[in-house]
PDB file of N, CA and C in Angstrom:
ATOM      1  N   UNK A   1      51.318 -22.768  47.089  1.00  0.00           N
ATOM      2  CA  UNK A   1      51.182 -22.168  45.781  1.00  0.00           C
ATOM      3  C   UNK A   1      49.740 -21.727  45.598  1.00  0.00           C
ATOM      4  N   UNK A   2      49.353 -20.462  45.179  1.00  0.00           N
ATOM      5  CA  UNK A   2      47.817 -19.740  44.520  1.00  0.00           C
ATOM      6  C   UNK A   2      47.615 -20.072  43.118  1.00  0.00           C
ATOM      7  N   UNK A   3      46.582 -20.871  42.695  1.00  0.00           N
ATOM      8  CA  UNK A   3      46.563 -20.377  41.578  1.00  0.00           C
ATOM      9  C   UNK A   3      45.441 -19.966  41.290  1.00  0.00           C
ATOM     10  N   UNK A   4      45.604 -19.527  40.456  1.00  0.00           N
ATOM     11  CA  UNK A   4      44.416 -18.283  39.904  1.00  0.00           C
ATOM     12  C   UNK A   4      43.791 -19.006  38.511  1.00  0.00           C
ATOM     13  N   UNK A   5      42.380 -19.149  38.500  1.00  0.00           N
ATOM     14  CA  UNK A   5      41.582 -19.378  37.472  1.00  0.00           C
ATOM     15  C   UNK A   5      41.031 -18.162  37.152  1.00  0.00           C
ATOM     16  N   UNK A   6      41.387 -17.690  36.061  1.00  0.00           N
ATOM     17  CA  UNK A   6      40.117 -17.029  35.456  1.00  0.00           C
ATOM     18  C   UNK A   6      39.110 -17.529  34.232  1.00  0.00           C
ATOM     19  N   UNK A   7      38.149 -17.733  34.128  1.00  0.00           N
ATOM     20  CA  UNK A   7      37.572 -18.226  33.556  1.00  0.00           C
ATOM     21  C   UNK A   7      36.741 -17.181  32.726  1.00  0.00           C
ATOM     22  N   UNK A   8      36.659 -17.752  31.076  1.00  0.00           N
ATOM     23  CA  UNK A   8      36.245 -17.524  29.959  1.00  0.00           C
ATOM     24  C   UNK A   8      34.961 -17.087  29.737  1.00  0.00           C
ATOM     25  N   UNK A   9      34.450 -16.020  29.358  1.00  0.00           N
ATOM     26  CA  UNK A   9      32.943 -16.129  29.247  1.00  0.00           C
ATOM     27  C   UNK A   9      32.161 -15.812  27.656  1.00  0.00           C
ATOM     28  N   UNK A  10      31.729 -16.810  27.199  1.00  0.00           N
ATOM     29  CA  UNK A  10      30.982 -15.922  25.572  1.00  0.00           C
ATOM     30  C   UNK A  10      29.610 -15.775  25.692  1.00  0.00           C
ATOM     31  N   UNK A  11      29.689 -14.292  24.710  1.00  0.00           N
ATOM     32  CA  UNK A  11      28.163 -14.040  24.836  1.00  0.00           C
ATOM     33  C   UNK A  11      27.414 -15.049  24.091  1.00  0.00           C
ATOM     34  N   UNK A  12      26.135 -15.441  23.966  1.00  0.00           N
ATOM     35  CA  UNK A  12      25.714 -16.140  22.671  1.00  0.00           C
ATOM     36  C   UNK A  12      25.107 -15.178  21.480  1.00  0.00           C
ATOM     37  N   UNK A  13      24.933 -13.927  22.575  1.00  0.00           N
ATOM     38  CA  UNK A  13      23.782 -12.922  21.276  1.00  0.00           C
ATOM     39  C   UNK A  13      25.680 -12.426  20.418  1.00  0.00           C
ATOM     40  N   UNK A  14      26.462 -11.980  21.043  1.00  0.00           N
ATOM     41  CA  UNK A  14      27.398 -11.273  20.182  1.00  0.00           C
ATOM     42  C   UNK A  14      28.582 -12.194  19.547  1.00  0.00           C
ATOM     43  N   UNK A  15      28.951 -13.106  20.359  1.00  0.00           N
ATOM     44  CA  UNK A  15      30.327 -14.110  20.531  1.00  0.00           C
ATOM     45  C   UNK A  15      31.157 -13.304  20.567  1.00  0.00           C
ATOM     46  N   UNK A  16      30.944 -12.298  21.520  1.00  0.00           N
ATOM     47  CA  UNK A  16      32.077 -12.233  21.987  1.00  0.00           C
ATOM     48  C   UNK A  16      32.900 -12.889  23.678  1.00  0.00           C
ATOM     49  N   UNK A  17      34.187 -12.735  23.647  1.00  0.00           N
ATOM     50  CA  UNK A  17      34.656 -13.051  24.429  1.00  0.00           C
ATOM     51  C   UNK A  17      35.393 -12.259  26.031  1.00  0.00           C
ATOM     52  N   UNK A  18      34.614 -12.334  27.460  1.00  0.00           N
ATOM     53  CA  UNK A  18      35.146 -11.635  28.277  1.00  0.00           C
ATOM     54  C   UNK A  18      35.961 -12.614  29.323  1.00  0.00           C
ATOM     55  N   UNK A  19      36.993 -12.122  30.221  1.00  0.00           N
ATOM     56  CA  UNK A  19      38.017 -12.842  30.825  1.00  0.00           C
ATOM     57  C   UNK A  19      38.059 -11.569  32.000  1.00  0.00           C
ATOM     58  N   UNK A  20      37.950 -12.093  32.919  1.00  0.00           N
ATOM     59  CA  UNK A  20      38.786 -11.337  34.209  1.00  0.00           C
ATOM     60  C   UNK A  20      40.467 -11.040  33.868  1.00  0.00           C
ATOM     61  N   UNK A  21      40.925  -9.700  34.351  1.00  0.00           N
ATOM     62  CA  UNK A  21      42.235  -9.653  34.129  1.00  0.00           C
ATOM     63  C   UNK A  21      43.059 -10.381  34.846  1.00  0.00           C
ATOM     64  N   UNK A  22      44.149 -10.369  34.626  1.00  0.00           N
ATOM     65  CA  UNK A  22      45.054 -11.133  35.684  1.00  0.00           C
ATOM     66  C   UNK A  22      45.610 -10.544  37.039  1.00  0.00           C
ATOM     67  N   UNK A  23      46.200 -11.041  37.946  1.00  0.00           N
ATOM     68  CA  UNK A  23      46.020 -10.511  38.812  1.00  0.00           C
ATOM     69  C   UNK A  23      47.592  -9.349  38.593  1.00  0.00           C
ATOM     70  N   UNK A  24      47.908  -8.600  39.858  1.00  0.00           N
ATOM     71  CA  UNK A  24      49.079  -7.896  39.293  1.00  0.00           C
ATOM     72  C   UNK A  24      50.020  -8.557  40.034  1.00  0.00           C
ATOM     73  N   UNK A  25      51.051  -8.258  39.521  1.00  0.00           N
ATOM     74  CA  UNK A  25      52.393  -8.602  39.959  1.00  0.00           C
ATOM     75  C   UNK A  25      53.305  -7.714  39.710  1.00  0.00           C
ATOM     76  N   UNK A  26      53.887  -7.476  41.509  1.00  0.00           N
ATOM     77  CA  UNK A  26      54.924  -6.572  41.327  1.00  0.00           C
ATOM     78  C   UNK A  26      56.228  -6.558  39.758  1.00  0.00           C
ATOM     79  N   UNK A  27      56.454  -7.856  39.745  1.00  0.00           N
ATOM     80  CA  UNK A  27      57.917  -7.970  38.928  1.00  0.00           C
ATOM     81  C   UNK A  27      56.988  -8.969  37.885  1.00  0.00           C
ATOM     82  N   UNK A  28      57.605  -8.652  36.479  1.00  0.00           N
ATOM     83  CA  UNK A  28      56.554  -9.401  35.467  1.00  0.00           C
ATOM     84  C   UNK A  28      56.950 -10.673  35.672  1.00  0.00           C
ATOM     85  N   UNK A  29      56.416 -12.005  35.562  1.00  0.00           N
ATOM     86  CA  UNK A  29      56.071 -12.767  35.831  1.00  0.00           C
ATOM     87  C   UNK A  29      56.779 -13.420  37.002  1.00  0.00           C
ATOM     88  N   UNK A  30      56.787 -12.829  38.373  1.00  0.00           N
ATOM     89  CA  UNK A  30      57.117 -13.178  39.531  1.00  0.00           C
ATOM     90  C   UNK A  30      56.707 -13.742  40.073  1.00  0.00           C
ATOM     91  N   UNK A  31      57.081 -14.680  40.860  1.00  0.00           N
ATOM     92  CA  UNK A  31      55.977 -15.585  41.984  1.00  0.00           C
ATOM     93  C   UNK A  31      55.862 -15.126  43.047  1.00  0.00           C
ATOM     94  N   UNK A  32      57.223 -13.973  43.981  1.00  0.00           N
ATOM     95  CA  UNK A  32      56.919 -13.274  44.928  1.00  0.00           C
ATOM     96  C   UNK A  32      55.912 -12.296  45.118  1.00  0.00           C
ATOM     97  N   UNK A  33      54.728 -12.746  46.169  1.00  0.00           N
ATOM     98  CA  UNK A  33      53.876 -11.651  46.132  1.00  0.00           C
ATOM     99  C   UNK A  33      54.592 -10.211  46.921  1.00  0.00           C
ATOM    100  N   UNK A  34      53.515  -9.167  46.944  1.00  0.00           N
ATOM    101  CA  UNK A  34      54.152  -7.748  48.008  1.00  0.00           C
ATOM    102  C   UNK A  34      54.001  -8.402  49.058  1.00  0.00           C
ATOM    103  N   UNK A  35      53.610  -8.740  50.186  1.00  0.00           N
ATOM    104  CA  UNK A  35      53.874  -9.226  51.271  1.00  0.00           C
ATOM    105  C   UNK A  35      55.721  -9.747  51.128  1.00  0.00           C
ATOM    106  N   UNK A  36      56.213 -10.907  50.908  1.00  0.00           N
ATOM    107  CA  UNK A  36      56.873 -11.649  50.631  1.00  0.00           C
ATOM    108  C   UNK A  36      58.031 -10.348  50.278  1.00  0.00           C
ATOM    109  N   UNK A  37      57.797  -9.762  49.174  1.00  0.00           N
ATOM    110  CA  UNK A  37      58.726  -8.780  48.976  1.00  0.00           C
ATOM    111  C   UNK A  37      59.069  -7.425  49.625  1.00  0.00           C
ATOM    112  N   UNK A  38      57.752  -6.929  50.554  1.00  0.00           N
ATOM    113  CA  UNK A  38      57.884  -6.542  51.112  1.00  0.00           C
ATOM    114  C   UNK A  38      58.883  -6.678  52.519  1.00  0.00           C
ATOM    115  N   UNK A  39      58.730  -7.531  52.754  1.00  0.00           N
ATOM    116  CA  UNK A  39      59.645  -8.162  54.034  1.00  0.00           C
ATOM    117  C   UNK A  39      60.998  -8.076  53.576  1.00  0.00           C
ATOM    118  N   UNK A  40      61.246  -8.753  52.554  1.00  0.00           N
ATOM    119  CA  UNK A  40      62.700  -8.882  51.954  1.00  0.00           C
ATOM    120  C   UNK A  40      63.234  -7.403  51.707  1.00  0.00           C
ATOM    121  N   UNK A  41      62.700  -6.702  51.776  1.00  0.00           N
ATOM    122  CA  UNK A  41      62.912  -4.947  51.431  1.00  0.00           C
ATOM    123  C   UNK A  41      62.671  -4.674  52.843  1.00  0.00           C
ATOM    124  N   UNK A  42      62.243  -4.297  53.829  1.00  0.00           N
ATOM    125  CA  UNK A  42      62.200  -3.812  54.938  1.00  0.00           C
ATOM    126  C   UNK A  42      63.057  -4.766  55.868  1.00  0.00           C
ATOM    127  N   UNK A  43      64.149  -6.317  55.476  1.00  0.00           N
ATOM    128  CA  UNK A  43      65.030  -6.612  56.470  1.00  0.00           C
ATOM    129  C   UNK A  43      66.435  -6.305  55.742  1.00  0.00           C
ATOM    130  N   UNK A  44      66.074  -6.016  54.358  1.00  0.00           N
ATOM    131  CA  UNK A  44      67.714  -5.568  53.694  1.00  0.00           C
ATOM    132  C   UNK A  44      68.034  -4.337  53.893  1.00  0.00           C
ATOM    133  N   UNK A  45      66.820  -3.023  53.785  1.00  0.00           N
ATOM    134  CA  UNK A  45      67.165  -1.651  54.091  1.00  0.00           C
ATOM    135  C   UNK A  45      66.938  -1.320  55.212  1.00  0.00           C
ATOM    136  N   UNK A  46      65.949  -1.464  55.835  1.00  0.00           N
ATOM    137  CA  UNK A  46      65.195  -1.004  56.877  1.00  0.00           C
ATOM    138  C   UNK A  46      66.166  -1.769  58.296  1.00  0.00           C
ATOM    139  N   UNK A  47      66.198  -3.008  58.064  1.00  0.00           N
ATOM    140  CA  UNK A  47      66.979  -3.658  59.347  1.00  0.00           C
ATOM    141  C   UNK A  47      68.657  -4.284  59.052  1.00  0.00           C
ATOM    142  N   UNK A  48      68.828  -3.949  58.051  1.00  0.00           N
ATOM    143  CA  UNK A  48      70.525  -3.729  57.500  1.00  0.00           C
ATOM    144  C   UNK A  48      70.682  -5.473  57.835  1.00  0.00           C
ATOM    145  N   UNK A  49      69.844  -6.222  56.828  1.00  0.00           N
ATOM    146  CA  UNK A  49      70.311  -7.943  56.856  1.00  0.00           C
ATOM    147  C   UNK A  49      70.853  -7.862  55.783  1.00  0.00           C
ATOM    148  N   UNK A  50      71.637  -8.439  55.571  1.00  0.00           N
ATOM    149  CA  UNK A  50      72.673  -8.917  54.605  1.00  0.00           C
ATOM    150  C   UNK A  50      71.088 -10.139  53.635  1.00  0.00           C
ATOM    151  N   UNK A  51      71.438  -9.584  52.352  1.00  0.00           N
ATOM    152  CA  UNK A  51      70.462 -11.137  51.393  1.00  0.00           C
ATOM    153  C   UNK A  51      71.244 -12.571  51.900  1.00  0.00           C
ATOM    154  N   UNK A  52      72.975 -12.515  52.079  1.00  0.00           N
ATOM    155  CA  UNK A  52      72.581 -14.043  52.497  1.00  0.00           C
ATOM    156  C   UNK A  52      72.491 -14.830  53.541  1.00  0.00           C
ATOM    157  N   UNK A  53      71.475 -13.744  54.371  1.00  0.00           N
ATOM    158  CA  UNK A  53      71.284 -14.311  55.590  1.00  0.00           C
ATOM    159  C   UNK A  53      70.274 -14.188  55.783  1.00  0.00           C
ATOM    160  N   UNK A  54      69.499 -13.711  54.987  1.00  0.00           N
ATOM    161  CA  UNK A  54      68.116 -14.164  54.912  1.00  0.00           C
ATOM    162  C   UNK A  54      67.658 -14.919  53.815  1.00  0.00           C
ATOM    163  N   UNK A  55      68.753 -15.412  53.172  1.00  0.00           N
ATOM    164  CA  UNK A  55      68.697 -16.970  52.279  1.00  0.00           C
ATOM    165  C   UNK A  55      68.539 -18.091  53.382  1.00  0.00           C
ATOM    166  N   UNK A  56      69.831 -17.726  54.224  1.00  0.00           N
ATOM    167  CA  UNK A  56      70.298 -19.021  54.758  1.00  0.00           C
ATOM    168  C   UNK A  56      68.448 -18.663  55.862  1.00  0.00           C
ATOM    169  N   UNK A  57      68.086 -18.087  56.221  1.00  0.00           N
ATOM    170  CA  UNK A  57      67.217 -17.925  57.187  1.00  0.00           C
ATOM    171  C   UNK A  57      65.982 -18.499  56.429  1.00  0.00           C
ATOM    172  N   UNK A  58      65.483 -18.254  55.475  1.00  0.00           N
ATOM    173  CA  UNK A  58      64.543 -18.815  54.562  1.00  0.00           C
ATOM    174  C   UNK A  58      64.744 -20.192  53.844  1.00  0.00           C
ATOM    175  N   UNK A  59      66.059 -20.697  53.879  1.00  0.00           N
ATOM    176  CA  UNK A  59      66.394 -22.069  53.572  1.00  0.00           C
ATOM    177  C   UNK A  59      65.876 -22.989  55.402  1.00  0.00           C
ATOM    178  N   UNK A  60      66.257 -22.312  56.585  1.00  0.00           N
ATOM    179  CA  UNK A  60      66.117 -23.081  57.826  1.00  0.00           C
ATOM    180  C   UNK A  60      64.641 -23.019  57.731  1.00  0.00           C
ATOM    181  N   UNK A  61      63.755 -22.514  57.185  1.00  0.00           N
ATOM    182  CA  UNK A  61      62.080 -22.299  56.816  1.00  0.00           C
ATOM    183  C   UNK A  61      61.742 -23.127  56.069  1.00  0.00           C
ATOM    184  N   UNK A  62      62.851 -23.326  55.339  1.00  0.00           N
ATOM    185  CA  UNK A  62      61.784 -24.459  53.943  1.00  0.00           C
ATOM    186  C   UNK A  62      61.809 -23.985  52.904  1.00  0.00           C
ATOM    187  N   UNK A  63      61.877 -22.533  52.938  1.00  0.00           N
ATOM    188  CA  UNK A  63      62.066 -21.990  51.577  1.00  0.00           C
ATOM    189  C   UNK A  63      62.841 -21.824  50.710  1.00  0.00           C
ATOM    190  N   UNK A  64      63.635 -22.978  49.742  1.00  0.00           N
ATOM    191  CA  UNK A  64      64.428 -22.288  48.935  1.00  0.00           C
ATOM    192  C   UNK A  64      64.754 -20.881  48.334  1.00  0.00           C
ATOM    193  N   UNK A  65      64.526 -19.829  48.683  1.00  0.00           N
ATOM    194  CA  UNK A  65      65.400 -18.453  48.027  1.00  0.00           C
ATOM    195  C   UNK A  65      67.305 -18.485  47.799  1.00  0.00           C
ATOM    196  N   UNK A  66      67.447 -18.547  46.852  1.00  0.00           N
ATOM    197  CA  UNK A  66      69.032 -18.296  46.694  1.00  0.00           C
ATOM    198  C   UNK A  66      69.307 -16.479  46.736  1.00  0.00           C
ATOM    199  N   UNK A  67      70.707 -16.626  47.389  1.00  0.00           N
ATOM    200  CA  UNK A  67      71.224 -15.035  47.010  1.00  0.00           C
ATOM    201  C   UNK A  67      70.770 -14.856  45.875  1.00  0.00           C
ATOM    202  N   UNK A  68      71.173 -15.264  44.933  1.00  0.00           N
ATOM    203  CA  UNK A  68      70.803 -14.676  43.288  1.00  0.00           C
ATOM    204  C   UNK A  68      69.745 -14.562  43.127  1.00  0.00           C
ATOM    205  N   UNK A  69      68.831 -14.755  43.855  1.00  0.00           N
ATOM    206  CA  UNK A  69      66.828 -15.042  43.731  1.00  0.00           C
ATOM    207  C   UNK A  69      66.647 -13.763  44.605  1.00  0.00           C
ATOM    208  N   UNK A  70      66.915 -13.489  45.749  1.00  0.00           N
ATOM    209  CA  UNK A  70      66.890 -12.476  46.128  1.00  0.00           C
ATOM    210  C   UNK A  70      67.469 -11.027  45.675  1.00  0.00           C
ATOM    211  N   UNK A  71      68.699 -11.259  45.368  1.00  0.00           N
ATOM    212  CA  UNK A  71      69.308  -9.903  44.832  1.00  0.00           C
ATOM    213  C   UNK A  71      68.667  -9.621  43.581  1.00  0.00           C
ATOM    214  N   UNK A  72      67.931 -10.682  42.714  1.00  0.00           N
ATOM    215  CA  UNK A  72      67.231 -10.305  41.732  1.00  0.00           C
ATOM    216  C   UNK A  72      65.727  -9.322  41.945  1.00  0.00           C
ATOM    217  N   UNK A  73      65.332 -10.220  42.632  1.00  0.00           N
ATOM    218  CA  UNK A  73      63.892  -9.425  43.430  1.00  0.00           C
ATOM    219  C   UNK A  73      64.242  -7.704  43.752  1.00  0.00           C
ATOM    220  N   UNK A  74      65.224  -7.846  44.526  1.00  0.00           N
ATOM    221  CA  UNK A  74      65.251  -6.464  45.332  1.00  0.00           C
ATOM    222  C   UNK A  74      65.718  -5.858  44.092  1.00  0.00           C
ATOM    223  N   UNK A  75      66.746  -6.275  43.201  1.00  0.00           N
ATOM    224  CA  UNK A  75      66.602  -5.318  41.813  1.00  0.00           C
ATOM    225  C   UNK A  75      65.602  -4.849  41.273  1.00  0.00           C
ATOM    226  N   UNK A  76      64.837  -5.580  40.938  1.00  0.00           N
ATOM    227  CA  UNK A  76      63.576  -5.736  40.060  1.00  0.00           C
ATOM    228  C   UNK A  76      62.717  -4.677  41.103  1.00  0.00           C
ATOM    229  N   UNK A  77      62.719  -4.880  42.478  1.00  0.00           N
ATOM    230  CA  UNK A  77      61.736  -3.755  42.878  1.00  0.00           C
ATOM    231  C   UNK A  77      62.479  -2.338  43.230  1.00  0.00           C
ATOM    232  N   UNK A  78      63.466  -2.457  43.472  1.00  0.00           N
ATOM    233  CA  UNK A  78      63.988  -0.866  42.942  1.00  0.00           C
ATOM    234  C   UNK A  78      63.788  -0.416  42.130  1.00  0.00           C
ATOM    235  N   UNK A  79      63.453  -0.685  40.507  1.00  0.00           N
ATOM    236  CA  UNK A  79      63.205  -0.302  39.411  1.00  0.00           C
ATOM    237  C   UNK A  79      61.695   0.115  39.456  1.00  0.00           C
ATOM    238  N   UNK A  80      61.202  -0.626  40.305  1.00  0.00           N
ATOM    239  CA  UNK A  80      59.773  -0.348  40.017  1.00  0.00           C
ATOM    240  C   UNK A  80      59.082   0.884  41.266  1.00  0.00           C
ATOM    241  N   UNK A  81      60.274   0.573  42.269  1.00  0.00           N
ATOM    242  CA  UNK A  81      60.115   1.930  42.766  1.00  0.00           C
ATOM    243  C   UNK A  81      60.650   3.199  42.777  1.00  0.00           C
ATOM    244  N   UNK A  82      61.385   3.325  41.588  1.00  0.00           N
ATOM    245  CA  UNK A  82      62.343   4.624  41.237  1.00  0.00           C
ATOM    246  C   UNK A  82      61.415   5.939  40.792  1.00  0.00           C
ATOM    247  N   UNK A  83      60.380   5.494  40.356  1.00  0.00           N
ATOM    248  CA  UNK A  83      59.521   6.591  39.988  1.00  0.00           C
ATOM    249  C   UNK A  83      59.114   7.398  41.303  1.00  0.00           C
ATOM    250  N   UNK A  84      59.028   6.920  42.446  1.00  0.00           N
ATOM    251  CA  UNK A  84      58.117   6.923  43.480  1.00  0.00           C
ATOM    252  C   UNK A  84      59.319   7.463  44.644  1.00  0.00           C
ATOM    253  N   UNK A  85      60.607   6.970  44.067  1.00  0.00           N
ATOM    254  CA  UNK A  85      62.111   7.615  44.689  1.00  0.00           C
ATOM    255  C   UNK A  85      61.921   9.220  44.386  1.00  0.00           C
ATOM    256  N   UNK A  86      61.933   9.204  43.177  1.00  0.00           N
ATOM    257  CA  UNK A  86      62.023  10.780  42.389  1.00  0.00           C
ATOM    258  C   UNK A  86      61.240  11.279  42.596  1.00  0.00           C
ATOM    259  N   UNK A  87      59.546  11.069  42.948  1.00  0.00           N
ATOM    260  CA  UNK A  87      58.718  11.969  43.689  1.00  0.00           C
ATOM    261  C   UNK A  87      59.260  12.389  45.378  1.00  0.00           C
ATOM    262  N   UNK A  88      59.624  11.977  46.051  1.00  0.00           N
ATOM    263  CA  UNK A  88      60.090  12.350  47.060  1.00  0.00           C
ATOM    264  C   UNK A  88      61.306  12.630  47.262  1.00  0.00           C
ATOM    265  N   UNK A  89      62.284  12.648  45.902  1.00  0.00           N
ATOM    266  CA  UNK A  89      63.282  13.229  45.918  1.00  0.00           C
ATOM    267  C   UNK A  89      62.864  14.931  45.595  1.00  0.00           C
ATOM    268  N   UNK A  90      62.271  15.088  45.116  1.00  0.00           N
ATOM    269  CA  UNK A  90      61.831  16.425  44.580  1.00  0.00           C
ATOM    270  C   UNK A  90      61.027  17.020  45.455  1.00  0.00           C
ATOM    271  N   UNK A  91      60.391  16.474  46.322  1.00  0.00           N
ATOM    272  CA  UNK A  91      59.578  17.014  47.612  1.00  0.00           C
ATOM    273  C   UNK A  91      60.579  17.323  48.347  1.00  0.00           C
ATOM    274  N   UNK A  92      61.583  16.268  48.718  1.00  0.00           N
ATOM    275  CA  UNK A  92      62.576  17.238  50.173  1.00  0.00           C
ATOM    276  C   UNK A  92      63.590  18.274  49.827  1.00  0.00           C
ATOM    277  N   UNK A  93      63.730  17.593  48.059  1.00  0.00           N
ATOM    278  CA  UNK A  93      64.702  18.837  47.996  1.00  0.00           C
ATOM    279  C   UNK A  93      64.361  20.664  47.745  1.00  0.00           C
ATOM    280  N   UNK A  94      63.223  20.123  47.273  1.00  0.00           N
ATOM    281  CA  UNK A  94      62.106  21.172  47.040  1.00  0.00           C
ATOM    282  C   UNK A  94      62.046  22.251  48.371  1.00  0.00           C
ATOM    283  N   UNK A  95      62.549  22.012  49.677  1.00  0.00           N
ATOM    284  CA  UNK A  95      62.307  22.296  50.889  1.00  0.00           C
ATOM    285  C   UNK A  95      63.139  23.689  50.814  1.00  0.00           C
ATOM    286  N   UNK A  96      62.403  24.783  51.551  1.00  0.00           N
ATOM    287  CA  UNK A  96      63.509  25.760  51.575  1.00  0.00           C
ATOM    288  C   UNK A  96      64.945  25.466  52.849  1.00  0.00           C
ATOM    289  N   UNK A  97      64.428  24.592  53.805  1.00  0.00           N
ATOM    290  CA  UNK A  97      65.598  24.291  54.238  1.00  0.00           C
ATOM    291  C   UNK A  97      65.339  22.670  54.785  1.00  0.00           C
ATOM    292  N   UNK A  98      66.362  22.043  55.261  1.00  0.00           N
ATOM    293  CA  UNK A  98      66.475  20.664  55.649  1.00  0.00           C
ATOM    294  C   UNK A  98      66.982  20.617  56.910  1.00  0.00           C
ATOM    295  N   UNK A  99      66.653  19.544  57.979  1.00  0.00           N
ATOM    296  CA  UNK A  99      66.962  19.188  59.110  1.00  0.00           C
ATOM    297  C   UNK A  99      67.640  17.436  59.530  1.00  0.00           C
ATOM    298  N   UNK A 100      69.069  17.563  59.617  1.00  0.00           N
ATOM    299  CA  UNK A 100      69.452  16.663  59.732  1.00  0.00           C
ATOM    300  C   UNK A 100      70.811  16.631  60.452  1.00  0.00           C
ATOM    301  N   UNK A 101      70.927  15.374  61.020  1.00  0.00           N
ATOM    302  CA  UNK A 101      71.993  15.209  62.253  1.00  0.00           C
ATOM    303  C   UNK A 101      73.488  15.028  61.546  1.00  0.00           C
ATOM    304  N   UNK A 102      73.664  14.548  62.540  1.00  0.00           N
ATOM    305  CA  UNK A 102      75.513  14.035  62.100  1.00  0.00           C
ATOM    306  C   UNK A 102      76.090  13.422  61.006  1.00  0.00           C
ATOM    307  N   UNK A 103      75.182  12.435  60.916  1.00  0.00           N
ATOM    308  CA  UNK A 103      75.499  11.836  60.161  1.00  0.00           C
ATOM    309  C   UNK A 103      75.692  12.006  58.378  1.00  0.00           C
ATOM    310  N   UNK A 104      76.947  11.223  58.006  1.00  0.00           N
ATOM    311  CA  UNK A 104      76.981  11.767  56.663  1.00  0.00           C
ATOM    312  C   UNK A 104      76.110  11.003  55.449  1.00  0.00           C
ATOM    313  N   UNK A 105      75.423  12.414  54.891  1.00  0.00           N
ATOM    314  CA  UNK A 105      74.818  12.178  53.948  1.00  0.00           C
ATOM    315  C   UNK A 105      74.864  12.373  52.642  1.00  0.00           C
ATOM    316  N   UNK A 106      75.434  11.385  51.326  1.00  0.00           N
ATOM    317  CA  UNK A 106      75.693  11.639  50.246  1.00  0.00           C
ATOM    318  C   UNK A 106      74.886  11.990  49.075  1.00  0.00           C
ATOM    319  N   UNK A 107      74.556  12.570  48.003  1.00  0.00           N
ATOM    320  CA  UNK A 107      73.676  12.781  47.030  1.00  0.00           C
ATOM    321  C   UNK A 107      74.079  12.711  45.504  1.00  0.00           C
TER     322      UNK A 107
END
């Protein structure tokens, strides 16, 4: 576990009060950092793992993650990467033409 102190500072000439911000977090008050979530996103899309097998794979680790802990995460960061979907949805479609194989592709 990290934890993070930030610590308080007052002026004496003004009283006022300054604080370091907090740090960011992908999903509001998440404990998964991007590393961590990153992985969990590049073995569900990228390497076609099923979430509960990389429960059961993270339970043989030590790590409690439940399906429902995971499928929540990967929700939560789809949302936060949908903005960033729609920029590059609009770039390829934007294309005067496209190059692609056999395979079927839905839209």
């Amino acid at each position: 576990m990290i934890q993070t102190v930030r610590e308080k500072f007052r002026c004496r000439a003004c009283e006022t009060i300054a604080q370091p911000p907090a740090p960011f977090h992908v999903t509001p008050r998440g404990f998964a950092g991007p590393n961590l979530l990153a992985v969990i996103l590049f073995e569900k899309f990228g390497m076609h793992q099923p979430l509960n097998r990389q429960s059961e794979r993270y339970a043989r680790e030590g790590a409690d993650l439940s399906l429902s802990t995971l499928a929540a995460l990967v929700g939560a960061c789809t949302t936060v990467l949908q903005p960033l979907h729609a920029l590059i949805e609009v770039h390829v479609l934007g294309a005067e033409r496209l190059h692609r194989d056999d395979t079927n592709v839905t839209h």
